[in-house]
Structure formats: C-alpha cells, structure tokens
PDB file of N, CA and C in Angstrom:
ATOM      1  N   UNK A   1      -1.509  12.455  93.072  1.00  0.00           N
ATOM      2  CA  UNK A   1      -0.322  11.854  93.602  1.00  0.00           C
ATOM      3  C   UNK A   1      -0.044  12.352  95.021  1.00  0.00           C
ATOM      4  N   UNK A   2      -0.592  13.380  95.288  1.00  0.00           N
ATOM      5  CA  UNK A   2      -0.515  14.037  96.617  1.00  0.00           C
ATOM      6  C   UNK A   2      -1.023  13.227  97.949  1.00  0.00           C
ATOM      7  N   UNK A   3      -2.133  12.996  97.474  1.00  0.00           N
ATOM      8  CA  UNK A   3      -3.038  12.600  98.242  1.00  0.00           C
ATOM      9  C   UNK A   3      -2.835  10.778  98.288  1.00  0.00           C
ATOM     10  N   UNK A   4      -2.170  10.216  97.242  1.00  0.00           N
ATOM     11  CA  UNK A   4      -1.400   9.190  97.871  1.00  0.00           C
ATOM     12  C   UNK A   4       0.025   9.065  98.395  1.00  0.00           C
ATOM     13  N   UNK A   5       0.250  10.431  98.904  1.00  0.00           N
ATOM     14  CA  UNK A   5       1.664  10.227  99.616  1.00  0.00           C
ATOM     15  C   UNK A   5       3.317   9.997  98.295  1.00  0.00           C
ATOM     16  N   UNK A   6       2.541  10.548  97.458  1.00  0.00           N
ATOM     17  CA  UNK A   6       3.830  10.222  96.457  1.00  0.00           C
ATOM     18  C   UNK A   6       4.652  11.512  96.117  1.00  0.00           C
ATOM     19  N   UNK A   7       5.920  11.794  96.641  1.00  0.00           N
ATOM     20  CA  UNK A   7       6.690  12.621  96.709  1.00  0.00           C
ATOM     21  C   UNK A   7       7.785  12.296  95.625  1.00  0.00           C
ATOM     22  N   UNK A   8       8.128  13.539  94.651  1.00  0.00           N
ATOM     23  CA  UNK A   8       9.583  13.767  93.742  1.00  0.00           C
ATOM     24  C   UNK A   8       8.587  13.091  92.284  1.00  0.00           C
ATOM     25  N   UNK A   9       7.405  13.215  92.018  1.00  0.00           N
ATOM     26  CA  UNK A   9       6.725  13.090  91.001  1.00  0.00           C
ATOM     27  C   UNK A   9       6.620  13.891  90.035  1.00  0.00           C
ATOM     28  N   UNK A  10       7.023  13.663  88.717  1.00  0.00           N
ATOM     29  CA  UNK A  10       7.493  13.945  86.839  1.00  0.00           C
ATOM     30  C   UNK A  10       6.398  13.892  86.409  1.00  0.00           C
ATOM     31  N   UNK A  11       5.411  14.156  85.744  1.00  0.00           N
ATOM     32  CA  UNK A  11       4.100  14.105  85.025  1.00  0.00           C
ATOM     33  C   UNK A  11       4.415  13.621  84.099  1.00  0.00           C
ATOM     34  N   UNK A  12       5.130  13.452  83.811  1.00  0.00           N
ATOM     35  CA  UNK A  12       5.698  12.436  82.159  1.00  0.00           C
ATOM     36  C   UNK A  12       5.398  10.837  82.810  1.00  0.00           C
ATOM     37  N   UNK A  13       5.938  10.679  83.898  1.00  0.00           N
ATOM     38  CA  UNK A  13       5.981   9.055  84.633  1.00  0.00           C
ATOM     39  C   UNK A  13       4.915   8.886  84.634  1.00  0.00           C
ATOM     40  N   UNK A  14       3.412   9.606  83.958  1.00  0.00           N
ATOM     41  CA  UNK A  14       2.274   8.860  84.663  1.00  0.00           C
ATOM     42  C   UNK A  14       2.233   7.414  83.196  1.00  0.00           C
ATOM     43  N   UNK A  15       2.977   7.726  81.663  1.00  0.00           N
ATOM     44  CA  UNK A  15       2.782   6.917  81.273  1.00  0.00           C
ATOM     45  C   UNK A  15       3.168   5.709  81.643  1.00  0.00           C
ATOM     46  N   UNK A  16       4.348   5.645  82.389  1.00  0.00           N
ATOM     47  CA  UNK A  16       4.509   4.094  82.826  1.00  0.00           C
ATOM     48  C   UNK A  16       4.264   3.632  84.181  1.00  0.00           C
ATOM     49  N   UNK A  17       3.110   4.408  84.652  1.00  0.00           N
ATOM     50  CA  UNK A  17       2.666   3.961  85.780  1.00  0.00           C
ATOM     51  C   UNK A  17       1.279   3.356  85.522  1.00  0.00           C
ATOM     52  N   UNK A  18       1.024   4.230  84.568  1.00  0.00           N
ATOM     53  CA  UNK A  18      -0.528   3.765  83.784  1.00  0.00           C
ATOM     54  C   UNK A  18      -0.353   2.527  83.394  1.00  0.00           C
ATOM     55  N   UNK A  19       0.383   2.688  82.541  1.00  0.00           N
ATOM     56  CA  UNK A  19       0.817   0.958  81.841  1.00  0.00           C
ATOM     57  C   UNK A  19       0.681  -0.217  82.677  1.00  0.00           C
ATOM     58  N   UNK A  20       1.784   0.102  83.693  1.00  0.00           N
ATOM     59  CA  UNK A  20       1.789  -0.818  85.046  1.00  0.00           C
ATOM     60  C   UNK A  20       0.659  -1.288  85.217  1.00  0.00           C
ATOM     61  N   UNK A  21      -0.275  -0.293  85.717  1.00  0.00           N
ATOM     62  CA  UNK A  21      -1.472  -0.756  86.637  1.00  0.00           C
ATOM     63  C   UNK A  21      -2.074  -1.238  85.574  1.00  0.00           C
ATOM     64  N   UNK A  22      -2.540  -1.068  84.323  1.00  0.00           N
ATOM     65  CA  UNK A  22      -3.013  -1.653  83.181  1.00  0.00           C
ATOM     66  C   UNK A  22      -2.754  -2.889  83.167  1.00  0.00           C
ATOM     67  N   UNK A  23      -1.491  -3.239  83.160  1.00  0.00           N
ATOM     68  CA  UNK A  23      -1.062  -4.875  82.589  1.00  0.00           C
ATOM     69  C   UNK A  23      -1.377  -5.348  84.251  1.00  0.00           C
ATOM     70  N   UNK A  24      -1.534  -4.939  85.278  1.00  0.00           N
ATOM     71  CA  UNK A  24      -1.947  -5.220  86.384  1.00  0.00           C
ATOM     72  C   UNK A  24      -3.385  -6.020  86.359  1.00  0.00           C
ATOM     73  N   UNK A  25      -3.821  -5.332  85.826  1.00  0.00           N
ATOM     74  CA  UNK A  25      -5.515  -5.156  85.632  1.00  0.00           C
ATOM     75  C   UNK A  25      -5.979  -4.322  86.038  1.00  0.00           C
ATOM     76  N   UNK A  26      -5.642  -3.418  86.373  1.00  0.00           N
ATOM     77  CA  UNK A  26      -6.551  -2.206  87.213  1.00  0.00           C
ATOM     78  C   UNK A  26      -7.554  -1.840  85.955  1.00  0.00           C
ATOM     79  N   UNK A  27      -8.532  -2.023  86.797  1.00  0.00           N
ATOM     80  CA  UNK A  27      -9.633  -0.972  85.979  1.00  0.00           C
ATOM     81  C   UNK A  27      -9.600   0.036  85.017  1.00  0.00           C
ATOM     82  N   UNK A  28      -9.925   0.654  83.823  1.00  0.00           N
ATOM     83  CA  UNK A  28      -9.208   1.976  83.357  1.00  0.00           C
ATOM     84  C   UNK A  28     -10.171   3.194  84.207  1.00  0.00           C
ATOM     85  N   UNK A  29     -11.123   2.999  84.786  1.00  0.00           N
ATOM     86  CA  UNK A  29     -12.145   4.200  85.482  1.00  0.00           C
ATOM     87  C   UNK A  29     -10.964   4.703  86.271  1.00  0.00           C
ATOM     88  N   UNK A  30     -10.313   3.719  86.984  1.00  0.00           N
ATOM     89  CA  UNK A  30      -9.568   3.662  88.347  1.00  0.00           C
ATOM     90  C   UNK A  30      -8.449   4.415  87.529  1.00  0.00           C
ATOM     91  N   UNK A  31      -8.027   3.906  87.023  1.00  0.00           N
ATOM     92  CA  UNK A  31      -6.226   4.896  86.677  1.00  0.00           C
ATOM     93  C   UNK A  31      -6.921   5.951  85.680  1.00  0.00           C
ATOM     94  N   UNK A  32      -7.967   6.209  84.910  1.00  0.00           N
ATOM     95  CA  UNK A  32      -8.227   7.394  84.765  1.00  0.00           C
ATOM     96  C   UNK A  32      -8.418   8.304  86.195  1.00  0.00           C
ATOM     97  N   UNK A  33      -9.062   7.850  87.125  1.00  0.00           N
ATOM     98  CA  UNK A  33      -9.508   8.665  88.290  1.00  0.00           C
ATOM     99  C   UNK A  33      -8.100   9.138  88.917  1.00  0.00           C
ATOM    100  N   UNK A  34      -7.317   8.441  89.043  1.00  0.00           N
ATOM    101  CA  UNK A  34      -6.033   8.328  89.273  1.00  0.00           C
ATOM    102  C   UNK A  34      -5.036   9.836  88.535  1.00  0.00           C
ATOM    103  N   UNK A  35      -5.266   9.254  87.703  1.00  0.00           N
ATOM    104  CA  UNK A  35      -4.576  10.045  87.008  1.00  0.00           C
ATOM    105  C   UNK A  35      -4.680  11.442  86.239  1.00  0.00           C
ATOM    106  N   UNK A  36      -5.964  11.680  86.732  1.00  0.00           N
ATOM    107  CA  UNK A  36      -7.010  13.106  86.664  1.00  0.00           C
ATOM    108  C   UNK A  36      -7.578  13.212  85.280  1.00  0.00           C
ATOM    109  N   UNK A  37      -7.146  12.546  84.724  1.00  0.00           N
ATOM    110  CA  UNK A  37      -8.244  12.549  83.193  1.00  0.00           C
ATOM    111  C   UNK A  37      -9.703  13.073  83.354  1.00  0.00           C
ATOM    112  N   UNK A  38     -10.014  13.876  81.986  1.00  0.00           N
ATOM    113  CA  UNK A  38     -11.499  13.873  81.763  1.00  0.00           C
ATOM    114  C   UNK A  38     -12.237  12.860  81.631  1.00  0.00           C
ATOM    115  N   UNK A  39     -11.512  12.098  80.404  1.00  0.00           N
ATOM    116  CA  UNK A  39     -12.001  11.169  79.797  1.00  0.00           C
ATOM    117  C   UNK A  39     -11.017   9.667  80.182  1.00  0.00           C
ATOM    118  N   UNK A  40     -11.738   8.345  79.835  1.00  0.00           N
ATOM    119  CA  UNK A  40     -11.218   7.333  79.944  1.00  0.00           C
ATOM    120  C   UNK A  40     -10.708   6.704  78.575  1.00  0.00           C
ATOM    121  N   UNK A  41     -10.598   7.688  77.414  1.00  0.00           N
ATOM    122  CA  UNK A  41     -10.122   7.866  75.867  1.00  0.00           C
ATOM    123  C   UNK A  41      -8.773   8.281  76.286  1.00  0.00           C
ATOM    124  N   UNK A  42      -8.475   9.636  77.099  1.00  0.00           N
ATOM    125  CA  UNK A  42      -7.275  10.009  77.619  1.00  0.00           C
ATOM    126  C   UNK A  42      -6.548   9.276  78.748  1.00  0.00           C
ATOM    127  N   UNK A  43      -6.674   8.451  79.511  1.00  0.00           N
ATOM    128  CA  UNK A  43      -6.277   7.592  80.634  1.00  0.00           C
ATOM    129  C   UNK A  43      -6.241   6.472  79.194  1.00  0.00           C
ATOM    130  N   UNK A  44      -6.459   5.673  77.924  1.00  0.00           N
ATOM    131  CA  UNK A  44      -6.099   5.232  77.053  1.00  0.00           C
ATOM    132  C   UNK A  44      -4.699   5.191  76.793  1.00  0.00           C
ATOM    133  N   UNK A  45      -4.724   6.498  76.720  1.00  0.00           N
ATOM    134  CA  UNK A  45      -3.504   7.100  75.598  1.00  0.00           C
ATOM    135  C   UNK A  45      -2.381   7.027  76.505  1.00  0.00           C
ATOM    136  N   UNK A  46      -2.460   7.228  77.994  1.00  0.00           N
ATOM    137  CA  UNK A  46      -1.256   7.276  79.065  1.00  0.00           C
ATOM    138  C   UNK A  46      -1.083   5.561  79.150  1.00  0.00           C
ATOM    139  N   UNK A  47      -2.444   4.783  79.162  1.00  0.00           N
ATOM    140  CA  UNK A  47      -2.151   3.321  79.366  1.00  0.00           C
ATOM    141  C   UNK A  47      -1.679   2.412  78.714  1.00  0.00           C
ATOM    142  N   UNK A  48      -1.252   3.067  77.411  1.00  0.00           N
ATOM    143  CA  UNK A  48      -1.087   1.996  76.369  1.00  0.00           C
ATOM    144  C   UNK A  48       0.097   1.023  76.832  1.00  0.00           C
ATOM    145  N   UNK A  49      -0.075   0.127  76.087  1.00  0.00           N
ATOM    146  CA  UNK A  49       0.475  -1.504  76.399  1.00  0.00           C
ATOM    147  C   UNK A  49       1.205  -1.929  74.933  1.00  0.00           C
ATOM    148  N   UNK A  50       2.624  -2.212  75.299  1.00  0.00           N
ATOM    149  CA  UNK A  50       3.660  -2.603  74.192  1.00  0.00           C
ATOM    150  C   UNK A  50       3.074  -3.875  74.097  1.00  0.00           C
ATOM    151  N   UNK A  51       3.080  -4.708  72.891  1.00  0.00           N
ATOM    152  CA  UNK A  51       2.911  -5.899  72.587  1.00  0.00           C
ATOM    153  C   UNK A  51       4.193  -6.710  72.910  1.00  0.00           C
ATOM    154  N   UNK A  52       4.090  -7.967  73.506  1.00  0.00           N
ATOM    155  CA  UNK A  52       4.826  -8.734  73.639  1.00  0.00           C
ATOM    156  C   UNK A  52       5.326  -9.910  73.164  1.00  0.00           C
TER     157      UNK A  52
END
C-alpha cells in the first residue's frame, strides 16, 4: 500500500478492497501480489464475493 501512495491504511480493509477489484475483474495473481499473500488460496479468502 506504500508503494501505491495509499496513506491512513487498516489491514482489515484489504477484505473489501479485494472484493472490489475481484468483482472488477482483476486478476487474483494481481490482488494476491497486491495484497502480499503467499498464496493465491489466501488472496481467496480476502476476495470473497457475497452472492447477489
């Protein structure tokens, strides 16, 4: 988050930022990379998506 200029950042908010970019389409490599995950199982679990 640093390194994109994002200041007053909660580590809890990455789940609904994940989400976001998810229902976006972003890639999951990308918001795992994003979001410092090991795995793209864990960038999963931050991305999940409410049914609508």
């Amino acid at each position: 988050m640093m390194r994109a200029g994002i200041e007053n950042f909660r580590w809890h908010e990455r789940h609904t930022w994940a989400s976001w970019l998810a229902r976006r389409g972003a890639p999951l490599n990308v918001i795992q990379e994003m979001g410092a995950w090991e795995s793209t199982e864990m960038a999963k679990c931050y991305a999940h998506l409410a049914p609508e």
